[in-house]
Protein backbone atom coordinates (compact mmCIF):
# COMPACT_ATOMS: atom_id res chain seq x y z
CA UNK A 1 107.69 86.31 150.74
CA UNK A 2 109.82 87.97 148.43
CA UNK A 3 110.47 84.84 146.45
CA UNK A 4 106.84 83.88 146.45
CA UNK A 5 106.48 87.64 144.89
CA UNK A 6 108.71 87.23 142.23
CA UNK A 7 107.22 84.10 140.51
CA UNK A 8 104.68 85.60 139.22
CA UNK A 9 107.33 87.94 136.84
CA UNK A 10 107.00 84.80 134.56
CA UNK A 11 105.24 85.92 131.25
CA UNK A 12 104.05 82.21 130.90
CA UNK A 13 101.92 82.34 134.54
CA UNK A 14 97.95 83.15 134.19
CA UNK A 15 98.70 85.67 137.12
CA UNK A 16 101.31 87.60 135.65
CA UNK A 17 103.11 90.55 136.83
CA UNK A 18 105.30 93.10 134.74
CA UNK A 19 107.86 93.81 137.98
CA UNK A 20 111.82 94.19 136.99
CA UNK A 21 113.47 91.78 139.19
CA UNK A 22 116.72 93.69 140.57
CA UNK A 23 120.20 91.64 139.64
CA UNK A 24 120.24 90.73 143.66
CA UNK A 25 117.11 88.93 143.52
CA UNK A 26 117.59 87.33 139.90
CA UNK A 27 121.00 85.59 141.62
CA UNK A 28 119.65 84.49 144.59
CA UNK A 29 116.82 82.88 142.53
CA UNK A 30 119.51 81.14 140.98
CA UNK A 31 121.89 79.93 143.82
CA UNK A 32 117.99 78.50 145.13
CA UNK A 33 117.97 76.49 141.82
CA UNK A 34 121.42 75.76 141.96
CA UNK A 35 120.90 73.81 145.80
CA UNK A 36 117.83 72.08 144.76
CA UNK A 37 118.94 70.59 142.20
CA UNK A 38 121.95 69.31 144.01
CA UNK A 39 119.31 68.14 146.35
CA UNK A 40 117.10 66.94 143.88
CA UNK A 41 119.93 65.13 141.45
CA UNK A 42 119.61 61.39 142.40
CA UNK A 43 115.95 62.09 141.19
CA UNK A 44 116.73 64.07 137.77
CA UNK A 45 119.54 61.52 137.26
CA UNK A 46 117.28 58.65 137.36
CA UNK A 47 114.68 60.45 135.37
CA UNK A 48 117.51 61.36 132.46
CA UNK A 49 118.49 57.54 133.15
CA UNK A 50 114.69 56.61 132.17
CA UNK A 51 114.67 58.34 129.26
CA UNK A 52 117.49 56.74 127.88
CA UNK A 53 116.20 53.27 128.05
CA UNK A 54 112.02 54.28 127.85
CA UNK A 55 111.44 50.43 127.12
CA UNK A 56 112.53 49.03 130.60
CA UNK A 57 112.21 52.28 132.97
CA UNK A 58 109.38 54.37 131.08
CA UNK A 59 107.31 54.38 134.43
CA UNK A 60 109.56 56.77 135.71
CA UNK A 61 109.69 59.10 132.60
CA UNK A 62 106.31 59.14 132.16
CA UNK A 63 104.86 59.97 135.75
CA UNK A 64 107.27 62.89 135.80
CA UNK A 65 106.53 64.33 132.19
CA UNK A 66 102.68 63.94 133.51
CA UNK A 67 103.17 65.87 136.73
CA UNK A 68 105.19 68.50 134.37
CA UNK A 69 101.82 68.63 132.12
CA UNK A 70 99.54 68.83 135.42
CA UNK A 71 102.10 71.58 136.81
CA UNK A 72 102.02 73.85 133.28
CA UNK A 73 98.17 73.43 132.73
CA UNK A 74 97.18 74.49 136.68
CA UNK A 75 99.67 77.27 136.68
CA UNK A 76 100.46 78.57 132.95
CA UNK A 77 98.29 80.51 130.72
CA UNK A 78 96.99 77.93 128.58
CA UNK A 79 95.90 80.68 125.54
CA UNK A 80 99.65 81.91 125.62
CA UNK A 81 101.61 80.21 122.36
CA UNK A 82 104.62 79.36 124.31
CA UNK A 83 102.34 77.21 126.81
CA UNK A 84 100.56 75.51 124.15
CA UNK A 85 104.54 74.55 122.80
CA UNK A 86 105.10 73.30 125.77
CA UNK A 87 102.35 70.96 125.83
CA UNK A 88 102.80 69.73 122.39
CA UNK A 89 104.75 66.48 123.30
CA UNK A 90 106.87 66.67 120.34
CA UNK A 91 108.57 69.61 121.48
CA UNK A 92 107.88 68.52 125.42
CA UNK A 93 109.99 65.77 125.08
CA UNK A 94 112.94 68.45 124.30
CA UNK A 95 112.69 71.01 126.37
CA UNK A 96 111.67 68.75 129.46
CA UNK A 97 115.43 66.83 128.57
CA UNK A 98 117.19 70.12 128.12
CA UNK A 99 115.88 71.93 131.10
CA UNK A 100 117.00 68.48 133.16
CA UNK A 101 120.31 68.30 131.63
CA UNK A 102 120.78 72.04 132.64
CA UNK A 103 119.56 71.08 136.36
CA UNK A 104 121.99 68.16 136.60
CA UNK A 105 124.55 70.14 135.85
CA UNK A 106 124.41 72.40 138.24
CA UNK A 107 125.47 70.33 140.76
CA UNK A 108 128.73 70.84 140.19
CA UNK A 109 131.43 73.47 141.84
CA UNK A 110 130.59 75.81 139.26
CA UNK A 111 126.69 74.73 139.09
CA UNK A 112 125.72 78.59 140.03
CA UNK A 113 128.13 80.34 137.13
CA UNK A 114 126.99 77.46 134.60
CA UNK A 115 122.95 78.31 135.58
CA UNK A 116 123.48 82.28 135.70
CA UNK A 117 125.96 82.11 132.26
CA UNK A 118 122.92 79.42 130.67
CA UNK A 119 120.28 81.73 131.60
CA UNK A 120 121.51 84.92 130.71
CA UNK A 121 122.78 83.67 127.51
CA UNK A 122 118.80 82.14 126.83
């Protein structure tokens, strides 16, 4: 429940909350991102993989940048700046590679200091 509680400390959400989330809950938020994306790596791989070569695999990029449109637009504040950035697919294309490069490589040994280092350094 906890968890569920603290996604709503993101400043892009429409239901956003201004709660300080303790150091304890902020790295157990990231050793949860840190597993799923080792769970979740054939999939980003392949997606990264897509990318690359967009002329023979572009089916793949482009059903996951739309569910990543659908997912902002139902859950983000769509009269917040930052949201509308994110939805300009200039800059989509960008963010949506660099926030799956980050994911893949957390799969390593070190995937939770790399993540927790990345994110504190944003």
């Amino acid at each position: 429940m906890t968890i569920w509680k603290l996604r709503n400390n993101n400043p892009l959400r429409k239901s956003y909350v201004t709660n300080k989330i303790k150091l304890n809950e902020f790295d157990a938020l990231i050793r949860i991102t840190v597993e799923m994306s080792k769970y979740l790596y054939p999939y980003i791989r392949e997606i990264l993989k897509s990318k690359e070569v967009i002329e023979e695999n572009s089916v793949i990029w482009n059903d996951f940048n739309k569910r990543f449109i659908e997912l902002i637009k139902e859950r983000f504040n769509m009269d917040s700046m930052r949201v509308k950035k994110l939805l300009n697919q200039a800059e989509n294309d960008e963010t949506i590679i660099k926030s799956l490069l980050i994911l893949s490589f957390c799969i390593s040994t070190q995937g939770y200091q790399k993540l927790k280092s990345f994110l504190y350094d944003f």
